[in-house]
PDB file of N, CA and C in Angstrom:
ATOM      1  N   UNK A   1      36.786 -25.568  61.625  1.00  0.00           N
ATOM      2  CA  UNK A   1      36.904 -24.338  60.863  1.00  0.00           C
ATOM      3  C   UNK A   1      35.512 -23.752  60.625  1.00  0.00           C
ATOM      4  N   UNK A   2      35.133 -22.804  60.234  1.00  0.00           N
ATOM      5  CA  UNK A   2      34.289 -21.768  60.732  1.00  0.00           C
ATOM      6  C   UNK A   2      33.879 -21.652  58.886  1.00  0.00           C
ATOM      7  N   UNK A   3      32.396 -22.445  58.950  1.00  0.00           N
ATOM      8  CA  UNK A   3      31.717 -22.586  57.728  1.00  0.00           C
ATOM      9  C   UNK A   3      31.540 -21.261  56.992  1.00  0.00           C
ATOM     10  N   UNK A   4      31.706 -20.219  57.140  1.00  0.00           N
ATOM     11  CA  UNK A   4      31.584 -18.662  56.557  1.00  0.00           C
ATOM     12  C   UNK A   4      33.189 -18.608  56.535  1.00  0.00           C
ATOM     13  N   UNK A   5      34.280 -19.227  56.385  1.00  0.00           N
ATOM     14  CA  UNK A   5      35.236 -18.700  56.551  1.00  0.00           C
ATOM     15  C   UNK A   5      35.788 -18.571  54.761  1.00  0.00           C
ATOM     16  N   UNK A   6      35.486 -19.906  54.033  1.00  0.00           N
ATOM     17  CA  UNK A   6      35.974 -19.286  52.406  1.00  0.00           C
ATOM     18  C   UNK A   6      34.906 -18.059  51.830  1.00  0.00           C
ATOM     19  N   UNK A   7      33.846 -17.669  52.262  1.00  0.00           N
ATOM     20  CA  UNK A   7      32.984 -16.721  51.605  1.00  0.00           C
ATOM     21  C   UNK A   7      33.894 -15.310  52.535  1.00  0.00           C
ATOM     22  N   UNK A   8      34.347 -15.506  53.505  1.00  0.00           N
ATOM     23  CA  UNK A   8      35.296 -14.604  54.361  1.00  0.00           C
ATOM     24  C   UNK A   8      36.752 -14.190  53.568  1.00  0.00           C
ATOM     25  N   UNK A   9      36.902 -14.794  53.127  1.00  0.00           N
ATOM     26  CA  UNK A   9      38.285 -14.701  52.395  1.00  0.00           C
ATOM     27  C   UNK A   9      37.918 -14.451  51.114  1.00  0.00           C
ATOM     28  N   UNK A  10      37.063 -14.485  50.280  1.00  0.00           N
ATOM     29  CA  UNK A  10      36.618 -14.602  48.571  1.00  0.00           C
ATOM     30  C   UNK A  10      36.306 -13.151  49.139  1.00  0.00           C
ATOM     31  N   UNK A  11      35.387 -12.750  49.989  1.00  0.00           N
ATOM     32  CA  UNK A  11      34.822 -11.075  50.061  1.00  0.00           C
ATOM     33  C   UNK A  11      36.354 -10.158  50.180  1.00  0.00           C
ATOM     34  N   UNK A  12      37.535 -10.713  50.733  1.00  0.00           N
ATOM     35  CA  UNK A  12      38.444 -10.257  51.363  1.00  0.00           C
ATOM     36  C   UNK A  12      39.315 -10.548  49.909  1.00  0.00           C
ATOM     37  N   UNK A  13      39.387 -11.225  49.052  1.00  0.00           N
ATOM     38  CA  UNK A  13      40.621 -10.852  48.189  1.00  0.00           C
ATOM     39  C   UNK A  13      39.549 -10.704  46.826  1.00  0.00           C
ATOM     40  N   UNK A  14      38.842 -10.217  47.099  1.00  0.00           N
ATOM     41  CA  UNK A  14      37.552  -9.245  45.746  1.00  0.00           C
ATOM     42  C   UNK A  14      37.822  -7.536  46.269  1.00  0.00           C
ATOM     43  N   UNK A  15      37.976  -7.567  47.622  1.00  0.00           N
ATOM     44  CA  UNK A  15      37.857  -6.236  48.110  1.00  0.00           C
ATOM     45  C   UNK A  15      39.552  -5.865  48.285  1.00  0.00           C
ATOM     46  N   UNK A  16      40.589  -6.384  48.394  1.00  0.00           N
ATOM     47  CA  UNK A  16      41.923  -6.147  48.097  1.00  0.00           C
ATOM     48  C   UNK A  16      41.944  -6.007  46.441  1.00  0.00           C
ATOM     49  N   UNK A  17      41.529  -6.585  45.780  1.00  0.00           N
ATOM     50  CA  UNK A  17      41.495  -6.623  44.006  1.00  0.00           C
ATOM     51  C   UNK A  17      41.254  -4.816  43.705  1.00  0.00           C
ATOM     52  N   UNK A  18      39.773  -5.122  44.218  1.00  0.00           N
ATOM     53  CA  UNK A  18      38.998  -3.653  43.479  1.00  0.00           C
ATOM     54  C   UNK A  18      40.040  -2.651  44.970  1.00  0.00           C
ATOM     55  N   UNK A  19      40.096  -2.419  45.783  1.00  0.00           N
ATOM     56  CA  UNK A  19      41.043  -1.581  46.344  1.00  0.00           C
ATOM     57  C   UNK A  19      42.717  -1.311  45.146  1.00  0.00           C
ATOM     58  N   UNK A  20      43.118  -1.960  44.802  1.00  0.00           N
ATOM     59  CA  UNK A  20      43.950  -1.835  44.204  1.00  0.00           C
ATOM     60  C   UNK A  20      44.016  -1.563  43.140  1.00  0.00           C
ATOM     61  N   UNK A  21      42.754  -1.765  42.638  1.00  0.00           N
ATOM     62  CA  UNK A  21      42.743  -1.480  40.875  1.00  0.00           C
ATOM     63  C   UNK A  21      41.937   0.320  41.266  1.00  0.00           C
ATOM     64  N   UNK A  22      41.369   0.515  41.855  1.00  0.00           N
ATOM     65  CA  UNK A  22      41.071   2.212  42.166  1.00  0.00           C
ATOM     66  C   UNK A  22      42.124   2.977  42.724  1.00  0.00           C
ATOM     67  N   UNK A  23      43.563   2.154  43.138  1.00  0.00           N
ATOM     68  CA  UNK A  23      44.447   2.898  43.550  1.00  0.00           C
ATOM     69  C   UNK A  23      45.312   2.815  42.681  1.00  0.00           C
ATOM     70  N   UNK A  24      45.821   1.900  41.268  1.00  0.00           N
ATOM     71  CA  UNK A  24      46.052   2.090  39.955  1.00  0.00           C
ATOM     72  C   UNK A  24      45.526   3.241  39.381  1.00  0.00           C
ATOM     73  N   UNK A  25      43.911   3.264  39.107  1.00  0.00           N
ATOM     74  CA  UNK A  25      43.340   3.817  38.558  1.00  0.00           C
ATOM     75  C   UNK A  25      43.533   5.832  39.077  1.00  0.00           C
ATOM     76  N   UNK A  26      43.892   5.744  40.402  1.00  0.00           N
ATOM     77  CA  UNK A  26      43.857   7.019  40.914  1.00  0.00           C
ATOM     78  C   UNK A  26      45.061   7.781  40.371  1.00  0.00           C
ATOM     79  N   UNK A  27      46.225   6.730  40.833  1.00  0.00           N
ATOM     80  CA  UNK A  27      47.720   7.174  40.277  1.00  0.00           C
ATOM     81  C   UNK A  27      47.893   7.029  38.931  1.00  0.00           C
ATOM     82  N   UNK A  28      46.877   6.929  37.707  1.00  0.00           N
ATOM     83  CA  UNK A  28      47.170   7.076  36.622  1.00  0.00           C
ATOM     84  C   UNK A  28      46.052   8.236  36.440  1.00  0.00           C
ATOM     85  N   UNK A  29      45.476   8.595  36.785  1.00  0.00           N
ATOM     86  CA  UNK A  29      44.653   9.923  36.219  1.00  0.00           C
ATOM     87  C   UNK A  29      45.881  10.927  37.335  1.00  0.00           C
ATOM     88  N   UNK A  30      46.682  10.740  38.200  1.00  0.00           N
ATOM     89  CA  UNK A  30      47.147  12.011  38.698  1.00  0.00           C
ATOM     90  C   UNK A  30      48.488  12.043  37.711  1.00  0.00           C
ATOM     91  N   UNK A  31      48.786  10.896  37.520  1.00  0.00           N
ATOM     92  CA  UNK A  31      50.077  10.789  36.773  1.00  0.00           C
ATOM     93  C   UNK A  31      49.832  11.941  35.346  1.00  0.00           C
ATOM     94  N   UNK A  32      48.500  11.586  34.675  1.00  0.00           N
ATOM     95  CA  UNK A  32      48.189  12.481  33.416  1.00  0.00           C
ATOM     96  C   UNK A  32      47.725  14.144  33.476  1.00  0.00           C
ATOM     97  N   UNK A  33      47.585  14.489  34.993  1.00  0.00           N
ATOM     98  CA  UNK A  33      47.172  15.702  35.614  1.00  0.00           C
ATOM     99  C   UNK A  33      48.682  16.185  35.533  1.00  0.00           C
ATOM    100  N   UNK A  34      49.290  15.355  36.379  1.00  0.00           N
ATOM    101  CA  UNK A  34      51.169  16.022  36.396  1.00  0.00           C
ATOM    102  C   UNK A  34      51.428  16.327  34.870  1.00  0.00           C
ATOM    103  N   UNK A  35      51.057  15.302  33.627  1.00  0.00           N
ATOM    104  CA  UNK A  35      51.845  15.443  32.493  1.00  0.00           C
ATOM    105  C   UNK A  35      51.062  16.966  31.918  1.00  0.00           C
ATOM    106  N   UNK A  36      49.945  16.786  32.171  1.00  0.00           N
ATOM    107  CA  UNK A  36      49.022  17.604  31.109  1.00  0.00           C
ATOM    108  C   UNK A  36      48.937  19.109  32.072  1.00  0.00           C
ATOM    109  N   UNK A  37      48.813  18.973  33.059  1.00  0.00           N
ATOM    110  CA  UNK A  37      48.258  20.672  34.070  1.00  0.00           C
ATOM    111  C   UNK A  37      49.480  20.717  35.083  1.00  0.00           C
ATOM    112  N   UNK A  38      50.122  20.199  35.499  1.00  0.00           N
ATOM    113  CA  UNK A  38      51.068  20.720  36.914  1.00  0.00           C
ATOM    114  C   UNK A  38      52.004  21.540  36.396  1.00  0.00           C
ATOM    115  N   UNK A  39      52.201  21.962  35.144  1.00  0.00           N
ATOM    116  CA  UNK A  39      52.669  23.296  34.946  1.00  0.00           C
ATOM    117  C   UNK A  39      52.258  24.272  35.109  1.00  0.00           C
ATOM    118  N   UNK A  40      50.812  24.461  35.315  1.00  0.00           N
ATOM    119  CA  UNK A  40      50.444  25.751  35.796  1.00  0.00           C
ATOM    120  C   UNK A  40      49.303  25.474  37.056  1.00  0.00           C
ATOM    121  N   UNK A  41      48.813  24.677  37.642  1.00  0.00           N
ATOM    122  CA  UNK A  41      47.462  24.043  38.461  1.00  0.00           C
ATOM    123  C   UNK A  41      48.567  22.999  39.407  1.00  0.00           C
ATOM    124  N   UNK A  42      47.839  23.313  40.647  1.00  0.00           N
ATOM    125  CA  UNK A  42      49.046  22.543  41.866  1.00  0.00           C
ATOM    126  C   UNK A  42      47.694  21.082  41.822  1.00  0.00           C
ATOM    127  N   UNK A  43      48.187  19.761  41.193  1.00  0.00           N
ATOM    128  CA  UNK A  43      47.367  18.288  41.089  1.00  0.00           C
ATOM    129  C   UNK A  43      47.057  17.627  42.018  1.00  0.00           C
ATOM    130  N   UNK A  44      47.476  17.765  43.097  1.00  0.00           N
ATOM    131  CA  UNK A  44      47.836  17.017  44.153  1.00  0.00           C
ATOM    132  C   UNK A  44      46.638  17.322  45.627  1.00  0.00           C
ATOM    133  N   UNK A  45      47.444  16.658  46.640  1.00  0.00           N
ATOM    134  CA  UNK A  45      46.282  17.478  47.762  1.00  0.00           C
ATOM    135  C   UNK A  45      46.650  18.546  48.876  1.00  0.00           C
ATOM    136  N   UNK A  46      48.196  18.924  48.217  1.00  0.00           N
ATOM    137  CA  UNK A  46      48.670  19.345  48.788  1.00  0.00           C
ATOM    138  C   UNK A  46      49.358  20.599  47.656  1.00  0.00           C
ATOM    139  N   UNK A  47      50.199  21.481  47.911  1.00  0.00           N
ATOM    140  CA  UNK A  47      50.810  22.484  47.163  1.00  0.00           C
ATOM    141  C   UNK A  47      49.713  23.733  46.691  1.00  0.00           C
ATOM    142  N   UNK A  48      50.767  24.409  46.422  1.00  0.00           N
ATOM    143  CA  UNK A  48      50.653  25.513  45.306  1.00  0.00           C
ATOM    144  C   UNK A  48      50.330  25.785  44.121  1.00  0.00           C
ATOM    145  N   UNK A  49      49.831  26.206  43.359  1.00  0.00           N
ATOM    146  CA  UNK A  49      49.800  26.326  41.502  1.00  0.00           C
ATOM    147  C   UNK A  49      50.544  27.143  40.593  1.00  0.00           C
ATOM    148  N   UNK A  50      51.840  26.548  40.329  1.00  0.00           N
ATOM    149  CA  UNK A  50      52.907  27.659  39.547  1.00  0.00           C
ATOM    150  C   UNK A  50      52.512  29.033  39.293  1.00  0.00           C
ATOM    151  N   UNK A  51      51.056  28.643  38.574  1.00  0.00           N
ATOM    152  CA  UNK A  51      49.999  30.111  38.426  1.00  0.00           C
ATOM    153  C   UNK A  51      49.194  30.762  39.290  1.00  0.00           C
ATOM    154  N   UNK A  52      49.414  31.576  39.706  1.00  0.00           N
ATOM    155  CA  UNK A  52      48.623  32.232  40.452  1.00  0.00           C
ATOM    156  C   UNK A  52      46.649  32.354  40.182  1.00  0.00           C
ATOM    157  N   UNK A  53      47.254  32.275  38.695  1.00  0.00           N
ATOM    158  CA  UNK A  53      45.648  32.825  38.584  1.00  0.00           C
ATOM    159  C   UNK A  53      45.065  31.129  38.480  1.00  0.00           C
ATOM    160  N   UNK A  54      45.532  30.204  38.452  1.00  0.00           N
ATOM    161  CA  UNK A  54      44.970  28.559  38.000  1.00  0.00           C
ATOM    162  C   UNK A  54      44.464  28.053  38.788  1.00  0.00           C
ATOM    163  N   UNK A  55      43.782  27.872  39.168  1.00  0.00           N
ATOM    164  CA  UNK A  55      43.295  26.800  41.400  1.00  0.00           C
ATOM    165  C   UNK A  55      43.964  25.754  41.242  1.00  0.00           C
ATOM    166  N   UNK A  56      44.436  25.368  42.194  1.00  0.00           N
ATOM    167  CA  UNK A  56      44.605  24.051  42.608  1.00  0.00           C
ATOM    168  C   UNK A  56      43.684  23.336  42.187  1.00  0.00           C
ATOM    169  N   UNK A  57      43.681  22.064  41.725  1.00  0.00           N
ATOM    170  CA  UNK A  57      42.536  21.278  41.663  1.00  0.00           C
ATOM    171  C   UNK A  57      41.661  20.680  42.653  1.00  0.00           C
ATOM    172  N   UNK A  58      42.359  20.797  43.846  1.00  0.00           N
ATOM    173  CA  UNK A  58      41.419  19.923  45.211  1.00  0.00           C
ATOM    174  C   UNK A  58      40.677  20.804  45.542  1.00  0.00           C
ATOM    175  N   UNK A  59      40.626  22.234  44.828  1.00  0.00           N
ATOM    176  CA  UNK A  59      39.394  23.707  45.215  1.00  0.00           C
ATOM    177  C   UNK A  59      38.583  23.762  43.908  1.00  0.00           C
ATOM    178  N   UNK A  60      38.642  22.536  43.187  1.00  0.00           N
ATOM    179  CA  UNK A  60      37.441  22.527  42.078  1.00  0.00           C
ATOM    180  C   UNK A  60      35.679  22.552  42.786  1.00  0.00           C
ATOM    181  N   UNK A  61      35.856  21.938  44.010  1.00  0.00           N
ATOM    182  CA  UNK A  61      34.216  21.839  44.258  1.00  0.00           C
ATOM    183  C   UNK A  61      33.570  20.804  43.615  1.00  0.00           C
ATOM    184  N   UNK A  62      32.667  20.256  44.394  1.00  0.00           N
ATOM    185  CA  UNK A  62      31.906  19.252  43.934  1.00  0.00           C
ATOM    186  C   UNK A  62      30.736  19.827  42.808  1.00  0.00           C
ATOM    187  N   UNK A  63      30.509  20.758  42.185  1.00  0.00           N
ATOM    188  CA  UNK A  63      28.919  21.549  41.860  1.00  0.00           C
ATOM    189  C   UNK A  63      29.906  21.393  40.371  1.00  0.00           C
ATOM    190  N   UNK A  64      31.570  21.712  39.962  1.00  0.00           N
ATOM    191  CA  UNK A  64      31.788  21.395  38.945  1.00  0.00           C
ATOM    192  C   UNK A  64      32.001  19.970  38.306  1.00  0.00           C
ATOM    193  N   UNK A  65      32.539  18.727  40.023  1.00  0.00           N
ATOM    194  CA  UNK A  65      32.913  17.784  39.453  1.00  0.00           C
ATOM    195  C   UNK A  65      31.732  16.706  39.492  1.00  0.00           C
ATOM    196  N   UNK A  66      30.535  16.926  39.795  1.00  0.00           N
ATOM    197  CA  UNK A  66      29.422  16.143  39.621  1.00  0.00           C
ATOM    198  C   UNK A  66      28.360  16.712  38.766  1.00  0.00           C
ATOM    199  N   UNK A  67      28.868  17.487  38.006  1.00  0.00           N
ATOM    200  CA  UNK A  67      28.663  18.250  36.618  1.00  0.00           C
ATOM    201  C   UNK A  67      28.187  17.018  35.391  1.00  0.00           C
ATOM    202  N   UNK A  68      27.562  16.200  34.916  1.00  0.00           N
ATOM    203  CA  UNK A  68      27.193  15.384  34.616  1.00  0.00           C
ATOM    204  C   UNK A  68      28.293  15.580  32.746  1.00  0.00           C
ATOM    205  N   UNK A  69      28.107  16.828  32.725  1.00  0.00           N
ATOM    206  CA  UNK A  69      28.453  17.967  31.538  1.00  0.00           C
ATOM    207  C   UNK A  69      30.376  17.975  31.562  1.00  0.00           C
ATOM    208  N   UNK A  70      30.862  17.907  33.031  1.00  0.00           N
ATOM    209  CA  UNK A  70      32.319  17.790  32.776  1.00  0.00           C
ATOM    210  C   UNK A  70      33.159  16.882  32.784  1.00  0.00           C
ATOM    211  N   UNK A  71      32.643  15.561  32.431  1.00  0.00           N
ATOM    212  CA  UNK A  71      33.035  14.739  31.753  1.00  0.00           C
ATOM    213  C   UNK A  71      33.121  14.376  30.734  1.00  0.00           C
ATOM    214  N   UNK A  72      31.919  15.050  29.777  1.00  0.00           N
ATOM    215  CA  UNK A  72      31.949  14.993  28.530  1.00  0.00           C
ATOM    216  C   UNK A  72      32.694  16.038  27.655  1.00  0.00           C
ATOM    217  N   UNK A  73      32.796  16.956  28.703  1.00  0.00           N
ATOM    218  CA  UNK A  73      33.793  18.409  28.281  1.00  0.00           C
ATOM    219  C   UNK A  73      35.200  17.700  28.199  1.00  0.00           C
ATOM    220  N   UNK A  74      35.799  16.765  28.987  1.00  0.00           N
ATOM    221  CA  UNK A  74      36.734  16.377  29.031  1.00  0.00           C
ATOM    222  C   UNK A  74      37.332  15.558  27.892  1.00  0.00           C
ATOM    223  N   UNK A  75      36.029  14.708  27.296  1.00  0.00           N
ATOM    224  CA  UNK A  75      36.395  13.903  26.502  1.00  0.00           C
ATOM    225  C   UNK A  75      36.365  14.967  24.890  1.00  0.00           C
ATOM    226  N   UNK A  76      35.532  16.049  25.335  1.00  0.00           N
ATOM    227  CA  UNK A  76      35.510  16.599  23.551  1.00  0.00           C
ATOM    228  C   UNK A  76      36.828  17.722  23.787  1.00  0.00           C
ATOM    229  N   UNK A  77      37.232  18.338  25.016  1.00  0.00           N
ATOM    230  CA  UNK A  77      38.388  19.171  24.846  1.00  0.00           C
ATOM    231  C   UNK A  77      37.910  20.210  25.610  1.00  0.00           C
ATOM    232  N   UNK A  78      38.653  19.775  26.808  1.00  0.00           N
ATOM    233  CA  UNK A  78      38.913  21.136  27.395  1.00  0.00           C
ATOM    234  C   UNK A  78      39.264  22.567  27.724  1.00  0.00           C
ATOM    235  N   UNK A  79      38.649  23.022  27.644  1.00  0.00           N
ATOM    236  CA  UNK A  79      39.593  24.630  28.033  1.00  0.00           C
ATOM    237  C   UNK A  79      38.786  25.457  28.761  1.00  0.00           C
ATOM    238  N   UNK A  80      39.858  26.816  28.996  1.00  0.00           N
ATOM    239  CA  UNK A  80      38.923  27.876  29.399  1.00  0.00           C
ATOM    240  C   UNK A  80      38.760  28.688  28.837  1.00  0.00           C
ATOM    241  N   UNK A  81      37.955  29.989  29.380  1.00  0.00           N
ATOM    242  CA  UNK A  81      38.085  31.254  28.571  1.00  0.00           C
ATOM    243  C   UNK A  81      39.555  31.859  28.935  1.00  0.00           C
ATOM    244  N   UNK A  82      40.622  31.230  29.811  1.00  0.00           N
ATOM    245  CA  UNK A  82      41.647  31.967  29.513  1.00  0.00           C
ATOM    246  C   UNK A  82      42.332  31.330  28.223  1.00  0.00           C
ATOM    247  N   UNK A  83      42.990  32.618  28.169  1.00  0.00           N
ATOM    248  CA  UNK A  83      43.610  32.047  26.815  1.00  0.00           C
ATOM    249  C   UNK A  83      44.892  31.402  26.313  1.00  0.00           C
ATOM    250  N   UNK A  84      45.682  31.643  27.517  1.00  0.00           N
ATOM    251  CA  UNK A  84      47.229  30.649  27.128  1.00  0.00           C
ATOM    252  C   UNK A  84      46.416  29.164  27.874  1.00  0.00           C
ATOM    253  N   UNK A  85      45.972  28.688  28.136  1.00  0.00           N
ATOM    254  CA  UNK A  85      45.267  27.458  28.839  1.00  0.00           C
ATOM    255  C   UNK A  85      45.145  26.718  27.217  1.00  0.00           C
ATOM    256  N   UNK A  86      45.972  25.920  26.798  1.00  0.00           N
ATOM    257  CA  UNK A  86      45.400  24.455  25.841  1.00  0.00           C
ATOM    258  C   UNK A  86      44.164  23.911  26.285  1.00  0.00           C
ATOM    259  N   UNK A  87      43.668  23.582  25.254  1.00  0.00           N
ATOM    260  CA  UNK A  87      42.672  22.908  25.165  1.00  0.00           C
ATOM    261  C   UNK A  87      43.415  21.154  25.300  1.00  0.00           C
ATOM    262  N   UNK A  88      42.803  20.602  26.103  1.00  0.00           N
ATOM    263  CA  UNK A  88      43.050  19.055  25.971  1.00  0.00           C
ATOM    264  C   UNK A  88      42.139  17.892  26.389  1.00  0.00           C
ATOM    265  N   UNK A  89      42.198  16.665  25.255  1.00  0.00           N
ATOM    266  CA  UNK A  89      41.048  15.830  25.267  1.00  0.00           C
ATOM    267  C   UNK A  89      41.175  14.815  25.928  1.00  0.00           C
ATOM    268  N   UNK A  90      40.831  13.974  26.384  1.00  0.00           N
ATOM    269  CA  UNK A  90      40.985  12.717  27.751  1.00  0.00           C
ATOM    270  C   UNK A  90      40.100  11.422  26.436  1.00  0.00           C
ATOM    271  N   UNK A  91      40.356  10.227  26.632  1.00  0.00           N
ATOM    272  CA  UNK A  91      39.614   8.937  26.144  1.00  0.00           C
ATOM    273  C   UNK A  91      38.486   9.289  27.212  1.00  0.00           C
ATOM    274  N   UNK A  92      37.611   8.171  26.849  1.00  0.00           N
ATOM    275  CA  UNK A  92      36.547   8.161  28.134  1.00  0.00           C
ATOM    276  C   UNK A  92      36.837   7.323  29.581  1.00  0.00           C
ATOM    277  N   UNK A  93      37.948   6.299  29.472  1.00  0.00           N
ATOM    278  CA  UNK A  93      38.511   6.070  30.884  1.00  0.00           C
ATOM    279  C   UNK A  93      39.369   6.776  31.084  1.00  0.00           C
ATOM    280  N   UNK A  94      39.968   7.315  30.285  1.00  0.00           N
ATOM    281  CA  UNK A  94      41.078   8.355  31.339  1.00  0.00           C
ATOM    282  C   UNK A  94      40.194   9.560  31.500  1.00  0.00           C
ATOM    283  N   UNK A  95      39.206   9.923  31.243  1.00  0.00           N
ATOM    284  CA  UNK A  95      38.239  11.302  31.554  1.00  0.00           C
ATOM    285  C   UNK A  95      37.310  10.552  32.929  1.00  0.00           C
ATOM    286  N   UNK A  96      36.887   9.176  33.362  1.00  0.00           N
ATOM    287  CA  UNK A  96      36.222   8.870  34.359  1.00  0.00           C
ATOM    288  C   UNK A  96      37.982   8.609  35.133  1.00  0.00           C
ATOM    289  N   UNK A  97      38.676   8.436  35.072  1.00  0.00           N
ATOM    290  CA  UNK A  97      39.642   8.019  36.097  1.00  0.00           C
ATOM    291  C   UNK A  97      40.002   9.947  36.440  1.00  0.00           C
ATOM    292  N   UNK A  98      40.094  10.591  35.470  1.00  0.00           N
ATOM    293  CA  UNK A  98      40.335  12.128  36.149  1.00  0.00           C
ATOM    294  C   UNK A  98      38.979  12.769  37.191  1.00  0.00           C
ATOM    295  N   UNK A  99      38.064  12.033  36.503  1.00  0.00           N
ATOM    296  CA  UNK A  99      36.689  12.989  37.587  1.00  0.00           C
ATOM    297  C   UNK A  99      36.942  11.898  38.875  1.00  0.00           C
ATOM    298  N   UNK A 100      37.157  10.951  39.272  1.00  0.00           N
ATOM    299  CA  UNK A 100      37.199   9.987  39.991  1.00  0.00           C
ATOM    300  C   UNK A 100      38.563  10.488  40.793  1.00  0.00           C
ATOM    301  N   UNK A 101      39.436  10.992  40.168  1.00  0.00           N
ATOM    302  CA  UNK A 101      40.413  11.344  41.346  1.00  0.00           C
ATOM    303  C   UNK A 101      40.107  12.648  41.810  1.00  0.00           C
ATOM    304  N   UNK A 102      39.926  13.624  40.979  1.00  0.00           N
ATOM    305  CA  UNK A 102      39.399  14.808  41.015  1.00  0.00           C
ATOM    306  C   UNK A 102      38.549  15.143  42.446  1.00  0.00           C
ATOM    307  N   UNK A 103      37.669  13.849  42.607  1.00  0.00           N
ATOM    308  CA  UNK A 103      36.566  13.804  43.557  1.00  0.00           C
ATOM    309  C   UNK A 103      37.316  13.483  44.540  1.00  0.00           C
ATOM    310  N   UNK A 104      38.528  12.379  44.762  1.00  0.00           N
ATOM    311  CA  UNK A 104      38.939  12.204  45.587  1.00  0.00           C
ATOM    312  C   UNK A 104      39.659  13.040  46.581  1.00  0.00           C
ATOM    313  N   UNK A 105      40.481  14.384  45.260  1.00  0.00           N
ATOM    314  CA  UNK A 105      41.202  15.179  46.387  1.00  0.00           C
ATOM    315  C   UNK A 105      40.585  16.276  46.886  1.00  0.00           C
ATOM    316  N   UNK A 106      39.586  16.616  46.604  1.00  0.00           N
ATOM    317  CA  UNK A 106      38.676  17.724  46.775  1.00  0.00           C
ATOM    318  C   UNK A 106      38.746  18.363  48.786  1.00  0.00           C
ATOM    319  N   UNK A 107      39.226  19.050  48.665  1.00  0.00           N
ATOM    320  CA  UNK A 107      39.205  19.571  50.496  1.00  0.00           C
ATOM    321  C   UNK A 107      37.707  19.653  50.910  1.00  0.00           C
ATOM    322  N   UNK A 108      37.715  18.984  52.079  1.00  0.00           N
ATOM    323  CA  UNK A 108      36.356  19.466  52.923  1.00  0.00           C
ATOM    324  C   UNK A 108      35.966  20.876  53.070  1.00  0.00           C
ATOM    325  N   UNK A 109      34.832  21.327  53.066  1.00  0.00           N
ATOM    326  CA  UNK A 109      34.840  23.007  52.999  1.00  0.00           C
ATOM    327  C   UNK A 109      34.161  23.360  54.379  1.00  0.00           C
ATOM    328  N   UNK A 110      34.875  24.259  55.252  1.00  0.00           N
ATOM    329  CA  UNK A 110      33.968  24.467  56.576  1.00  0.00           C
ATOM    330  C   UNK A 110      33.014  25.233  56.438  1.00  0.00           C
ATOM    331  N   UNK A 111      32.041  24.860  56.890  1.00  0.00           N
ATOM    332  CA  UNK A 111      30.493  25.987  57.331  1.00  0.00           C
ATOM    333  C   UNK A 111      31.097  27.216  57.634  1.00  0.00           C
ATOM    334  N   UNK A 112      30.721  28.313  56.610  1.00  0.00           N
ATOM    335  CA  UNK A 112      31.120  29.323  57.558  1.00  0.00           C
ATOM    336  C   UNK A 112      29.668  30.243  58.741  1.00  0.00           C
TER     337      UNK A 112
END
């Protein structure tokens, strides 16, 4: 048997662990996007936004979600200047599990 083979398997069920706990972690910040915004903002990486005027979230852009500033917006209460838009507050892991998915669905943008 092949002396690198338990450090082969320990790297391999550390990296199935943390794979799975970021794919927990993903489907519970989209799960709280569905409860809190998919009434008017399409959550997903795919669809529409009930509202016309709301973006989708995967057209947030990286310049807002590596915003050092909108995470902490998240945790003191969100909103916009529109005005039927609630304001709503996130803990600080469910505000890093929303910028963390946030980042994830974000569309590639082509050069124009």
């Amino acid at each position: 048997m092949n002396r690198f083979a338990p450090a082969l398997l320990a790297v391999g069920v550390l990296w199935s662990s943390v794979s799975q706990a970021l794919d927990l972690e993903q489907r519970h910040a989209e799960a709280l996007l569905q409860q809190m915004c998919a009434r008017c903002h399409a959550v997903g990486k795919t669809g529409t936004s009930r509202n016309e005027l709301a973006p989708p979230f995967r057209t947030l852009g990286e310049n807002k979600l590596y915003d050092p500033d909108f995470m902490e917006r998240l945790q003191e209460g969100y909103s916009s200047i529109h005005r039927f838009m609630p304001t709503f507050r996130f803990g600080r892991d469910d505000a890093a599990a929303v910028v963390s998915y946030l980042r994830a669905i974000q569309e590639l943008r082509k050069p124009k």
